[in-house]
Protein backbone atom coordinates (compact mmCIF):
# COMPACT_ATOMS: atom_id res chain seq x y z
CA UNK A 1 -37.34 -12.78 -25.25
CA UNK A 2 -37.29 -12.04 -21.39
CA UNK A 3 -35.53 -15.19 -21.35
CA UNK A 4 -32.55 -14.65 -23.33
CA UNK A 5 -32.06 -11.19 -21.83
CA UNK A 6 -31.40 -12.56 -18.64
CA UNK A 7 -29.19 -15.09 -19.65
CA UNK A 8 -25.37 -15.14 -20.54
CA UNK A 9 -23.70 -16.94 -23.14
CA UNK A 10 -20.88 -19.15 -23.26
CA UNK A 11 -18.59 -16.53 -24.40
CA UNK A 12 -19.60 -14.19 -21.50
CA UNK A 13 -18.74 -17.10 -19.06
CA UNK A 14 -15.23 -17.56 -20.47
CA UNK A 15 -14.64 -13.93 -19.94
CA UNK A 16 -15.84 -13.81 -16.22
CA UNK A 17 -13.96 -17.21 -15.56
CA UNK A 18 -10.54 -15.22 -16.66
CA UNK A 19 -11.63 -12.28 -14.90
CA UNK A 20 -12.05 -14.09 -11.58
CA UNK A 21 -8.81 -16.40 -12.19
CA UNK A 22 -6.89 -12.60 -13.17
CA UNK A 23 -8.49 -10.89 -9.59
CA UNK A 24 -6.94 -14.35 -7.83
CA UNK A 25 -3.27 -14.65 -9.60
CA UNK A 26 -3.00 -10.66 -8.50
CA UNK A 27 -3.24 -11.98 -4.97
CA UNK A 28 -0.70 -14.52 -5.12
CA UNK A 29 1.67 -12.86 -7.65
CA UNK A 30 1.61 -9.87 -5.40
CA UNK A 31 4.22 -11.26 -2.94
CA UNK A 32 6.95 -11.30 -5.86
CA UNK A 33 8.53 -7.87 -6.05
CA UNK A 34 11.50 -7.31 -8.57
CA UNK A 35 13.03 -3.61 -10.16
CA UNK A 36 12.96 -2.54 -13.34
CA UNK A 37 15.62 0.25 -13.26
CA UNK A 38 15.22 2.63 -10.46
CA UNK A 39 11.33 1.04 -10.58
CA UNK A 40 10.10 -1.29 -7.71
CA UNK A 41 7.38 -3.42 -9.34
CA UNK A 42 4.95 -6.81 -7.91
CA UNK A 43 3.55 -9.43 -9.78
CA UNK A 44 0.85 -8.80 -9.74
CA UNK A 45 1.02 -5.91 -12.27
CA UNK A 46 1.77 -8.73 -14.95
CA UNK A 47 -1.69 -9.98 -14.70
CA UNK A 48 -4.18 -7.06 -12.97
CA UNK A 49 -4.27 -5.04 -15.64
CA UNK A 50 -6.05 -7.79 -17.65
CA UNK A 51 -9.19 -7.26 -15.47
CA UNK A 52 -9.59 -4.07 -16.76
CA UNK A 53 -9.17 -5.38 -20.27
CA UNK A 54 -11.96 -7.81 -19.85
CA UNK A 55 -13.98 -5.25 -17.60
CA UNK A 56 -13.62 -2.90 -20.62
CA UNK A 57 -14.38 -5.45 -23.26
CA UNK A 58 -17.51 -6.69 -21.72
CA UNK A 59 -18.93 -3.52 -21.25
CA UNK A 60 -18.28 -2.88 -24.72
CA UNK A 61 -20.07 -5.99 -26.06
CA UNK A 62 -22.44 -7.07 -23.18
CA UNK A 63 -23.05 -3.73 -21.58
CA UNK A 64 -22.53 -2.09 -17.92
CA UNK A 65 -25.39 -4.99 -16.74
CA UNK A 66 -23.47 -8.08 -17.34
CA UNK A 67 -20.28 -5.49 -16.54
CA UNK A 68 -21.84 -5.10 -13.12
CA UNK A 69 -22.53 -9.45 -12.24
CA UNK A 70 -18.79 -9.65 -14.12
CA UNK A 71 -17.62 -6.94 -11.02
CA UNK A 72 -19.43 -8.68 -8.11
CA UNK A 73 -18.46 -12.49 -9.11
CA UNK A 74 -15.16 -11.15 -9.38
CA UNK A 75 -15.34 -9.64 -6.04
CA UNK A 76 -17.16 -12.48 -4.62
CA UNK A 77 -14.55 -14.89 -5.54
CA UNK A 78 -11.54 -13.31 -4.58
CA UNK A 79 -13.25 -12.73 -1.24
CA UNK A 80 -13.80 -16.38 -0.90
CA UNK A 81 -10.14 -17.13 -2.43
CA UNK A 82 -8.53 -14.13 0.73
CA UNK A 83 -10.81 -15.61 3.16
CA UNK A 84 -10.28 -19.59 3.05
CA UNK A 85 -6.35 -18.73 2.62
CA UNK A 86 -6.72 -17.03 5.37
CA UNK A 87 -8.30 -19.65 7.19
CA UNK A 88 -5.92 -21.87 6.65
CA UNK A 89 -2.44 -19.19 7.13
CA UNK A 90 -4.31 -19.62 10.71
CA UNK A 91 -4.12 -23.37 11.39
CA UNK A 92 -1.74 -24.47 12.91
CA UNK A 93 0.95 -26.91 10.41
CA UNK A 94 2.27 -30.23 11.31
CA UNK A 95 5.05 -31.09 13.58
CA UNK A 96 6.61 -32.39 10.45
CA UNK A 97 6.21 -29.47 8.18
CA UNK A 98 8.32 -26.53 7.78
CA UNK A 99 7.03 -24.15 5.25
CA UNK A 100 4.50 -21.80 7.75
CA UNK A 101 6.60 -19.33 6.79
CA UNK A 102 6.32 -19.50 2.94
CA UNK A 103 3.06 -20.12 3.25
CA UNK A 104 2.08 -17.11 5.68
CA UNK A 105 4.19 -14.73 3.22
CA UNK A 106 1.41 -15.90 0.31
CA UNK A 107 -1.64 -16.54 2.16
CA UNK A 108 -1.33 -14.15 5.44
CA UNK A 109 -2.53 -11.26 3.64
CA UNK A 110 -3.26 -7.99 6.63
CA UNK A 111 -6.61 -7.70 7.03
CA UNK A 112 -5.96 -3.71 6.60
CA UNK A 113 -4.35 -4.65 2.86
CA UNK A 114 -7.29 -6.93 2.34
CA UNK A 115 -9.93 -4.73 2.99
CA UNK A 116 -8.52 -1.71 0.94
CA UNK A 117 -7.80 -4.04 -2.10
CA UNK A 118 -11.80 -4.83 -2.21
CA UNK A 119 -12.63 -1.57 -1.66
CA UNK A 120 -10.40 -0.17 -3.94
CA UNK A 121 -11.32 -2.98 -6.59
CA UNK A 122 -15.19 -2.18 -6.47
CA UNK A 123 -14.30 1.80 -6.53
CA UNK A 124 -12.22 1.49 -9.78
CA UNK A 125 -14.26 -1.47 -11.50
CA UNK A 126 -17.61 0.73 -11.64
CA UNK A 127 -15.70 3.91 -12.23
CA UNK A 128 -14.18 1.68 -15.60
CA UNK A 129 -17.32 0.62 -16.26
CA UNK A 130 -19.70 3.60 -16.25
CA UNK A 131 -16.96 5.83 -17.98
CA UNK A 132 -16.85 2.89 -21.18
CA UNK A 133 -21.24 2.74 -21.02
CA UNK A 134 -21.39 6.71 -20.76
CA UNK A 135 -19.08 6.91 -23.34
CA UNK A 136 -20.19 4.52 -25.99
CA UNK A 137 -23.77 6.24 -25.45
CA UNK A 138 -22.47 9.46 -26.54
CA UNK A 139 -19.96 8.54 -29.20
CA UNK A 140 -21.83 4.96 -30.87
CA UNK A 141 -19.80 2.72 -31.94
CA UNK A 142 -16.89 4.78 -32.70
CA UNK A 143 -13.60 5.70 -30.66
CA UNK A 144 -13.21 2.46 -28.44
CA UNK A 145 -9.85 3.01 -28.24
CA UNK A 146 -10.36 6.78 -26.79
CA UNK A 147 -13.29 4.82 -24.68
CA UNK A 148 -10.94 1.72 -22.88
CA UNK A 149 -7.71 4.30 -22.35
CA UNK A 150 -9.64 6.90 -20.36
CA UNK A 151 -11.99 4.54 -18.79
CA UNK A 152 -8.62 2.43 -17.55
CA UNK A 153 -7.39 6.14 -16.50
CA UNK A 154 -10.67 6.87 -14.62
CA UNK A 155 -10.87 3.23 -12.56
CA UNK A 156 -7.12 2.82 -11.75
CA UNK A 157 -7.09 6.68 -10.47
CA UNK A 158 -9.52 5.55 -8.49
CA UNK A 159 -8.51 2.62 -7.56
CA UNK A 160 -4.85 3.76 -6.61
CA UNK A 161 -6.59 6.59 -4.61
CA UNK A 162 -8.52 4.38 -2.25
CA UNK A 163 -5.43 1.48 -1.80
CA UNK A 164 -2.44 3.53 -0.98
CA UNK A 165 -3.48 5.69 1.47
CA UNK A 166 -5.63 2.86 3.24
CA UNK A 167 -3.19 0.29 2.90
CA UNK A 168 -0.15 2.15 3.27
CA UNK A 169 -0.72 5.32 5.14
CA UNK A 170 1.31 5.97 8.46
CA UNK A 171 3.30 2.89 6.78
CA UNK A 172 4.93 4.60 3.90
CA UNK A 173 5.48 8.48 4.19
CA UNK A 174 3.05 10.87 3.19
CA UNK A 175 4.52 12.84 0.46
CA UNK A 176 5.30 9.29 -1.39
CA UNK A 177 2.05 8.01 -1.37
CA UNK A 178 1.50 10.99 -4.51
CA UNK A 179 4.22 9.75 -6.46
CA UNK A 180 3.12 5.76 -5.86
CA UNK A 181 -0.40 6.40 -6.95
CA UNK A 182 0.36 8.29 -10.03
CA UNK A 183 3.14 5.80 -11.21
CA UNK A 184 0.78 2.92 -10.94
CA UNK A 185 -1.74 4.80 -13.02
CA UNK A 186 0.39 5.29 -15.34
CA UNK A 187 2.08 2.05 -15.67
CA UNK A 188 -1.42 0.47 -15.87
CA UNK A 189 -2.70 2.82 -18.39
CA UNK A 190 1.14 1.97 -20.66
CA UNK A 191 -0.19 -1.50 -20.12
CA UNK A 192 -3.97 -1.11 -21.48
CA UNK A 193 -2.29 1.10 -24.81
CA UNK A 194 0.25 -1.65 -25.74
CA UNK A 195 -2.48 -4.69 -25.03
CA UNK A 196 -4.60 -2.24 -26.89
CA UNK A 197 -4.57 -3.94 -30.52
CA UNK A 198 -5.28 -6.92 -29.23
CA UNK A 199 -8.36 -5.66 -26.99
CA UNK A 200 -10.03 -4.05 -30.46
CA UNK A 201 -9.56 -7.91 -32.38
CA UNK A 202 -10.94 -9.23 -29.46
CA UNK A 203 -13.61 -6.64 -29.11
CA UNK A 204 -14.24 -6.72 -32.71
CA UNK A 205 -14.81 -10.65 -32.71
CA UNK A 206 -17.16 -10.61 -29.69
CA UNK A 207 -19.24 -8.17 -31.40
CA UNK A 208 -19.64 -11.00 -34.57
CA UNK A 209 -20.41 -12.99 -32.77
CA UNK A 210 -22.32 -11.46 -29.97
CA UNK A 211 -23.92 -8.37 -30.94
CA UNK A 212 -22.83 -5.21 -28.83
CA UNK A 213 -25.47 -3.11 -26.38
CA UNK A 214 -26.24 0.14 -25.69
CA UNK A 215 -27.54 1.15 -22.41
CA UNK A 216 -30.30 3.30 -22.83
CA UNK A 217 -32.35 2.68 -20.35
CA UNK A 218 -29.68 0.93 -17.66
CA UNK A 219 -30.00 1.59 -14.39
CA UNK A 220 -26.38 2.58 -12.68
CA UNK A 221 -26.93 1.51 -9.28
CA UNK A 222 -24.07 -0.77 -8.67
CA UNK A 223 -26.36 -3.64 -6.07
CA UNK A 224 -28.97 -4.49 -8.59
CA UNK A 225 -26.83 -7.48 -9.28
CA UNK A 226 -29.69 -9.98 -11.03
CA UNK A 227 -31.18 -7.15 -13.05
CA UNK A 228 -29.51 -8.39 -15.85
């Protein structure tokens, strides 16, 4: 019994898999930025958002333990992913190649972006996570949907509160950075509500197949990685 608790199943890979291959495409699709209306958008807002998705339906099914190894793969990763790109942004090319400056536009992430991104990405993950265990435990099974919209609200507040100020402040003027972090927040959150009917077939198929957890007796401390 021990046994099976601490392993994951098949399904549970798949999910971390596209969680770690979302984290990584946010990187890269990052460097495209395009308007929508009066709206300057990246990328990677096509494909973050989906993080949370997973983040939200794992907890749901598998519970804030395998939510918190999902987090710190994720995280470990996309630090490997920044760090060898960066490696390489840093060699010198050929004499006969001519795209360093392509390359440095994808790959030469500042370290001062890089280390708010992770910071911000661990912030908002566990702040998704705990709100979707905390919630389940008082409300069962019922209102997921209430559970994944103000669980998205609660980890990209804080995740928008940690980036733009570290990433962007003395860059971008101070009385913008308000109107940035609330319009990613709420772009995000749009983006969780209109994925929403998918999430709850998706949720509702895991749980078939998987069973669903409660955590009772689950220990929040975001470093006990292996306690699974």
């Amino acid at each position: 019994m021990e046994t099976k608790h601490q392993s994951v199943s098949v399904l549970f890979m798949l999910f971390s898999i596209l969680f770690c291959v979302c984290l990584i495409s946010a990187n890269l699709l990052e460097t495209k930025q395009f308007e929508i209306g009066p709206i300057s958008l990246t990328g990677g807002l096509i494909v973050f958002p989906v993080s949370y998705i997973i983040n939200d339906c794992v907890c749901e099914v598998w519970g804030y333990r395998k939510t918190r190894l999902l987090i710190w793969t994720g995280f470990a990763m996309n630090f490997f992913f920044v760090a060898v790109g960066a490696l390489c942004d840093a060699i010198p090319g050929a004499s006969y190649w001519h795209n360093e400056e392509g390359f440095h536009s994808i790959f030469g992430l500042a370290p001062r972006i890089a280390a708010a991104s992770f910071v911000a990405f661990i912030v908002g993950s566990f702040a998704n996570a705990y709100v979707m265990s905390r919630m389940k435990l008082h409300d069962g099974a019922k209102h997921f949907s209430a559970r994944a919209i103000l669980s998205t609200v609660a980890g990209e507040s804080c995740d928008s509160i940690i980036f733009f100020p570290l990433a962007l402040g003395g860059v971008v003027p101070l009385e913008a950075l308000p109107g940035m972090m609330v319009g990613q927040v709420i772009l995000k959150t749009v983006y969780e509500i209109i994925a929403l009917p998918i999430t709850i077939r998706v949720v509702k198929m895991l749980k078939q197949h998987e069973g669903e957890v409660y955590d009772e007796d689950v220990d929040y401390n975001i470093l006990k990685v292996f306690n699974l």
